[in-house]
N, C-alpha and C. Protein backbone atom coordinates (compact mmCIF):
# COMPACT_ATOMS: atom_id res chain seq x y z
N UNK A 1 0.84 -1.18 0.00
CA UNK A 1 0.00 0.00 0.00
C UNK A 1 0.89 1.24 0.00
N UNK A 2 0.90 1.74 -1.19
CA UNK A 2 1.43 3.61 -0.55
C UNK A 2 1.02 4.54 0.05
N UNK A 3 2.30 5.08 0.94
CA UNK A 3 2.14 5.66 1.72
C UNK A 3 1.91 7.29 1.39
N UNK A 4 0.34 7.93 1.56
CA UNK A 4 0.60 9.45 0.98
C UNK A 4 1.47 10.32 1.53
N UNK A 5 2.12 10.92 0.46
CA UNK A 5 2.87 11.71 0.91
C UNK A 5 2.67 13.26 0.35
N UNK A 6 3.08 14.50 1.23
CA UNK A 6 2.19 15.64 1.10
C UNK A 6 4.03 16.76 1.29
N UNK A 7 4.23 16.97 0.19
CA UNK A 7 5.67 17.91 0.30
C UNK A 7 6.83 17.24 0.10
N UNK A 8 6.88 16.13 -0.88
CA UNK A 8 7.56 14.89 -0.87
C UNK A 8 9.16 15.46 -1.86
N UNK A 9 9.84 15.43 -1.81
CA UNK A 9 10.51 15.25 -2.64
C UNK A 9 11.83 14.46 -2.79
N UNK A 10 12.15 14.17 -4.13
CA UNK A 10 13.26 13.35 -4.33
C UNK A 10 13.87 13.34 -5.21
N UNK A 11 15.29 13.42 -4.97
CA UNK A 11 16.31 14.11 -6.00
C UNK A 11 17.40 12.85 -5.96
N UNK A 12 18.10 12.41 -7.31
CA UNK A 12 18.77 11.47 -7.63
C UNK A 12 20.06 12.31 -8.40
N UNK A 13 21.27 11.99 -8.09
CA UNK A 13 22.63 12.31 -7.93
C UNK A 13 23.25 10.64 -8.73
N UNK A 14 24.03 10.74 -9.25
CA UNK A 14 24.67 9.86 -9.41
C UNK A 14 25.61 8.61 -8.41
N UNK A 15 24.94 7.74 -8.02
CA UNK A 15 25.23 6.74 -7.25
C UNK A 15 24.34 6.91 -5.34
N UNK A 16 23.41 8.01 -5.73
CA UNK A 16 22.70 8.46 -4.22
C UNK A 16 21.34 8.56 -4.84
N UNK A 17 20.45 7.98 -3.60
CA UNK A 17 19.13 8.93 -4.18
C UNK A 17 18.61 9.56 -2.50
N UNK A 18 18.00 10.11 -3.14
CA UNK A 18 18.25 11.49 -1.69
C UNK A 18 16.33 11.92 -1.76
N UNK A 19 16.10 11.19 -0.78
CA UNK A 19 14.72 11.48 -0.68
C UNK A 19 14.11 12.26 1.00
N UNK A 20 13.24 13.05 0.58
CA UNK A 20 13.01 14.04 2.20
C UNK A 20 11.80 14.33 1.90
N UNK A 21 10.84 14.30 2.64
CA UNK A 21 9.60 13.63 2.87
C UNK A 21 9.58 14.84 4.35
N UNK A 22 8.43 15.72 3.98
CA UNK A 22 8.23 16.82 4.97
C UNK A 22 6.91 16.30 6.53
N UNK A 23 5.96 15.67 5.49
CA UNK A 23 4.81 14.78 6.13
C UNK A 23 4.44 13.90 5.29
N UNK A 24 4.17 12.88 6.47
CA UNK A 24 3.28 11.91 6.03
C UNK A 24 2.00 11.98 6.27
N UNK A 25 1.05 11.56 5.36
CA UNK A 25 -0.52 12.59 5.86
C UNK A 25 -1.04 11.45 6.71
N UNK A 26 -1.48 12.32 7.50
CA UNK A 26 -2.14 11.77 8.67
C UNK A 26 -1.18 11.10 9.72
N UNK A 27 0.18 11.43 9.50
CA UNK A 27 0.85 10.57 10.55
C UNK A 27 1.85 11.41 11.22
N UNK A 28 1.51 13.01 11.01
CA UNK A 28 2.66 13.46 11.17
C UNK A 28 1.74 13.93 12.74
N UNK A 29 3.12 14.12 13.60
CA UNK A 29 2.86 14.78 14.77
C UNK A 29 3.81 15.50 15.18
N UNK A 30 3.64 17.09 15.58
CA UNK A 30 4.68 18.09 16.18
C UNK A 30 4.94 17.12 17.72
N UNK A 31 6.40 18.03 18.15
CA UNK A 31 6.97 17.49 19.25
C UNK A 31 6.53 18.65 20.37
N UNK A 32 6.06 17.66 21.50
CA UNK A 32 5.29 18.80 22.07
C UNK A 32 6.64 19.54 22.92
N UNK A 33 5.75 20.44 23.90
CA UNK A 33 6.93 20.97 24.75
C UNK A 33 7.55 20.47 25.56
N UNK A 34 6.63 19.38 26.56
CA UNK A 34 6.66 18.44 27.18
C UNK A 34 7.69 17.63 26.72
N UNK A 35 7.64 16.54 25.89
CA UNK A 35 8.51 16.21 25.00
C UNK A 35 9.64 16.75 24.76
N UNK A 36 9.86 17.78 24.66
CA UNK A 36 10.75 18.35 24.37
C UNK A 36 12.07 18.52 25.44
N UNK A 37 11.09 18.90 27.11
CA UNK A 37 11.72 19.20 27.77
C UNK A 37 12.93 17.91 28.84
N UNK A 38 11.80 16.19 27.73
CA UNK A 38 12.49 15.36 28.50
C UNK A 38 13.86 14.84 27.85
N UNK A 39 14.33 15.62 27.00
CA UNK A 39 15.32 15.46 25.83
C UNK A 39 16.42 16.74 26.31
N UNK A 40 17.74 16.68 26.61
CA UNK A 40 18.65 17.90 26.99
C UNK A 40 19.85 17.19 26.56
N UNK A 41 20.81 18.63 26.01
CA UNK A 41 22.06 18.09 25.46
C UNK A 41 22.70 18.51 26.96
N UNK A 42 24.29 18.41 27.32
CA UNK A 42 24.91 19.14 28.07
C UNK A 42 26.34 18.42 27.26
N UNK A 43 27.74 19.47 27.09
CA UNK A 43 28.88 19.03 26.73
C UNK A 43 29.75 18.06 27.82
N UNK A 44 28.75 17.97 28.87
CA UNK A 44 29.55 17.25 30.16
C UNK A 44 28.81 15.91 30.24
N UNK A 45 27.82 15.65 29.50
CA UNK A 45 26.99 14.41 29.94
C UNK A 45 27.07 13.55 28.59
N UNK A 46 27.90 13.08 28.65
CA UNK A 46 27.66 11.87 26.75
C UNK A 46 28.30 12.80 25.72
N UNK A 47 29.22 13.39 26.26
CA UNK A 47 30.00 14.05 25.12
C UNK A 47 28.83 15.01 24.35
N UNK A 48 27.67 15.81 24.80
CA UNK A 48 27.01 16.61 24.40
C UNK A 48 25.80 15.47 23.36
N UNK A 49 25.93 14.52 23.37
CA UNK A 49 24.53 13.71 22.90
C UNK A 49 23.82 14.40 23.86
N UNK A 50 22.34 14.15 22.57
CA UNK A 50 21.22 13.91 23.24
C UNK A 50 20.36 13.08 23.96
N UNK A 51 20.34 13.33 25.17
CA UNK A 51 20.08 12.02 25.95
C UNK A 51 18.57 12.60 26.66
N UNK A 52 17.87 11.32 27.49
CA UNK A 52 16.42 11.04 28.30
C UNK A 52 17.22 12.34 29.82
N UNK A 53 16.21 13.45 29.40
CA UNK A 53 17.24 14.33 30.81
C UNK A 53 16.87 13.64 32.07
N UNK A 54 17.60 14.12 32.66
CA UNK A 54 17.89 13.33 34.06
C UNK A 54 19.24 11.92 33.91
N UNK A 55 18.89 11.30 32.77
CA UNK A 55 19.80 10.23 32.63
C UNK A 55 21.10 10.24 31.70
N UNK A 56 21.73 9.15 31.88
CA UNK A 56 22.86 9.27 30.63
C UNK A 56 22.41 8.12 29.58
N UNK A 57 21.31 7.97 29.35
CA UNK A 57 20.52 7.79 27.73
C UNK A 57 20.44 8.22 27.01
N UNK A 58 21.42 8.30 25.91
CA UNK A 58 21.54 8.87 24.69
C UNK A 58 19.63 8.68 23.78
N UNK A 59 19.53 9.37 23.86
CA UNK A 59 18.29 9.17 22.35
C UNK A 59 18.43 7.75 21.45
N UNK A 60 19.65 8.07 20.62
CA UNK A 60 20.07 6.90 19.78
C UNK A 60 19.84 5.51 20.63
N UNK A 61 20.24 5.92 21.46
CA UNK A 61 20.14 4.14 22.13
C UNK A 61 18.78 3.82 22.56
N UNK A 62 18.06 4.15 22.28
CA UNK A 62 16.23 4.24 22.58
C UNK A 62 15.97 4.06 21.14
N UNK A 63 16.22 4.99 20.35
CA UNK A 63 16.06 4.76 18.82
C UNK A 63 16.59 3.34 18.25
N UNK A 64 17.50 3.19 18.33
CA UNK A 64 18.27 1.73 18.26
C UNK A 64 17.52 0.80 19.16
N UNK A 65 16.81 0.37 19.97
CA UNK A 65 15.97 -0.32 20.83
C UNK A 65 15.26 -0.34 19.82
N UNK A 66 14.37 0.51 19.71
CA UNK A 66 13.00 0.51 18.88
C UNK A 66 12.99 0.29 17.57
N UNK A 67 14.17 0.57 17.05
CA UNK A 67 14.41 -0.32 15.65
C UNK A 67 15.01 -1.51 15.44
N UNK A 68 15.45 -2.42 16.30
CA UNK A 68 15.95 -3.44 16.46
C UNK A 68 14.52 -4.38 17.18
N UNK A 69 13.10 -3.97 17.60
CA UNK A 69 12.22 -4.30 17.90
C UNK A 69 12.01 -4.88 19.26
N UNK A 70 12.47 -3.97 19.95
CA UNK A 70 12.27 -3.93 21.73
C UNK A 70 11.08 -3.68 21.53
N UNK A 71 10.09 -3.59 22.72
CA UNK A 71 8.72 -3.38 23.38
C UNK A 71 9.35 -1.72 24.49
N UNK A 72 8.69 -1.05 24.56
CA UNK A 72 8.50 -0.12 25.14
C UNK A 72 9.15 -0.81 26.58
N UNK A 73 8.43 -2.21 26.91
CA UNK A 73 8.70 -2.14 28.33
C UNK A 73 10.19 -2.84 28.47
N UNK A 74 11.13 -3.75 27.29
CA UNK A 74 11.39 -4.03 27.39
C UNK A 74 12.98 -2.87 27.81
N UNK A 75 12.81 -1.69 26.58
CA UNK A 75 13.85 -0.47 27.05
C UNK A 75 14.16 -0.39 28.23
N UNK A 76 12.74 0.05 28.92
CA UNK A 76 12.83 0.51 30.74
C UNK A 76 13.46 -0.61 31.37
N UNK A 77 13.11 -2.20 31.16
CA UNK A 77 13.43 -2.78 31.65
C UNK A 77 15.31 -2.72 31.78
N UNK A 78 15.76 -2.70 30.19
CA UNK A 78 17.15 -2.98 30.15
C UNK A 78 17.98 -0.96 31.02
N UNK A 79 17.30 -0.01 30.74
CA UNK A 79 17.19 1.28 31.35
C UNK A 79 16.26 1.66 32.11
N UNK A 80 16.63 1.60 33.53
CA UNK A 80 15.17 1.83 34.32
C UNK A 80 15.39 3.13 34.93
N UNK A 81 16.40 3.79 34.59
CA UNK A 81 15.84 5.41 34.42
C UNK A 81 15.20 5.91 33.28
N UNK A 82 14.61 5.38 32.40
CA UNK A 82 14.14 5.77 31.25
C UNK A 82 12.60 5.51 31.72
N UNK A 83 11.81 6.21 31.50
CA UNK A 83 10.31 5.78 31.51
C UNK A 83 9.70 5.88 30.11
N UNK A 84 8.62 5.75 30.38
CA UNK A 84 7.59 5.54 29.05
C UNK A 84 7.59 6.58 28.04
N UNK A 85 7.00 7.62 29.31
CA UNK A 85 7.12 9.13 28.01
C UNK A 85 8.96 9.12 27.63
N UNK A 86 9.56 8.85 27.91
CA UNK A 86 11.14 9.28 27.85
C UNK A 86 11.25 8.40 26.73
N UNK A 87 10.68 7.02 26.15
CA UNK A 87 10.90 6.38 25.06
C UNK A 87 10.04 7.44 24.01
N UNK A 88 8.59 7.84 24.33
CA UNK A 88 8.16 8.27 23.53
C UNK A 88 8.66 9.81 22.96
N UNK A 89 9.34 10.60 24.12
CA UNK A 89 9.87 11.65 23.49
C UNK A 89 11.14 11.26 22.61
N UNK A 90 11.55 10.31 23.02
CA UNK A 90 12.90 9.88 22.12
C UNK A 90 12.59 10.13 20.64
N UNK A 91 11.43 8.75 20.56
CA UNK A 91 10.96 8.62 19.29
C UNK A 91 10.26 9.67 18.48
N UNK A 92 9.53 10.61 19.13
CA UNK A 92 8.92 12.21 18.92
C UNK A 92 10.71 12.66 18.01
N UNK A 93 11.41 13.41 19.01
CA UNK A 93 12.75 13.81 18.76
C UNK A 93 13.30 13.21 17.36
N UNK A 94 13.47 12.03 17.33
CA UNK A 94 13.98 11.15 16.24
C UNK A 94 13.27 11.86 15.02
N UNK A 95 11.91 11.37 14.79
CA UNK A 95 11.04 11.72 14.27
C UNK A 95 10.72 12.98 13.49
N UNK A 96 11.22 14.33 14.46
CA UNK A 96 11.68 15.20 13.99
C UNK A 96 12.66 15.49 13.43
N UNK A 97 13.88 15.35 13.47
CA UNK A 97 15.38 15.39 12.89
C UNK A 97 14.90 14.55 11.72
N UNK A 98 14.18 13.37 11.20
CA UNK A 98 13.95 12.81 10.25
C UNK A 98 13.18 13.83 9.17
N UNK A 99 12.57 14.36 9.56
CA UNK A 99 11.57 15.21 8.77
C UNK A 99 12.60 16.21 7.99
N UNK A 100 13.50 16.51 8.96
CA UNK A 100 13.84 18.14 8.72
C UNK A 100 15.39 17.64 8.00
N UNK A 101 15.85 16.72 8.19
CA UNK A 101 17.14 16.41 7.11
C UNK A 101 17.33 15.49 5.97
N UNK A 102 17.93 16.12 4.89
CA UNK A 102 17.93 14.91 3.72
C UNK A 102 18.75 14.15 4.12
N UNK A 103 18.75 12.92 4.08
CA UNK A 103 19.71 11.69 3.97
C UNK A 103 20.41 10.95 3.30
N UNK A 104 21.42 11.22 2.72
CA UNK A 104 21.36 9.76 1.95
C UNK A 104 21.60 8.74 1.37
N UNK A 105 20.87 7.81 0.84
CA UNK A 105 20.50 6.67 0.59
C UNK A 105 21.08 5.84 -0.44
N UNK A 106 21.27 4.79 -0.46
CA UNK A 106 22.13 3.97 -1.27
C UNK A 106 21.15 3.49 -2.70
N UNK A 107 21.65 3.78 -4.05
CA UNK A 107 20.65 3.95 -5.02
C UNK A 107 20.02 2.26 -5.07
N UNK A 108 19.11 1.90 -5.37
CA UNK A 108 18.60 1.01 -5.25
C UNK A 108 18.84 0.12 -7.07
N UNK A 109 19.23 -0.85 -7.00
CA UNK A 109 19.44 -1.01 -8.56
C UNK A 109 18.41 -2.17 -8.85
């Protein structure tokens, strides 16, 4: 099934294809403030990653959980300073940086 897409674009380079995708309709969601506020860089905590504030949980390593197909509970379990919303702002965060940068991608032959 395709997925609609609303501001789509995609540009092909020789040996890259470089696709950036603004929304997906109906699936897009802003990062709230809330969200926002459970996400903090500092140059003293993880070498300035972005990590679950309060903890030394990088983002990526929540992102990497959830794409490797952990369960929500299983994160907290292996990080139990991480809570629920702290996976979900991860994935919010992620989510955003995805929207807003081209990537890219290995041409498909």
């Amino acid at each position: 099934m395709p997925v609609p897409v609303i501001d789509g674009a995609i540009a092909q380079r020789p040996g890259l294809l470089i696709v950036a995708f603004r929304h997906l309709a109906g699936q897009t969601k802003d990062v709230t403030s809330e969200q926002l506020q459970m996400i903090s860089t500092d140059p003293t905590v993880m070498h300035g990653q972005a990590v679950i504030t309060g903890t030394r949980v990088p983002v990526s390593v929540i992102l990497d959980g959830l794409a490797a197909g952990m369960t929500t509970g299983e994160i907290i379990a292996e990080y139990p300073t991480v809570t629920e919303e702290g996976v979900r702002a991860a994935a919010a965060y992620g989510a955003a940086l995805a929207r807003e940068e081209l990537l890219p991608l290995p041409q498909q032959r």
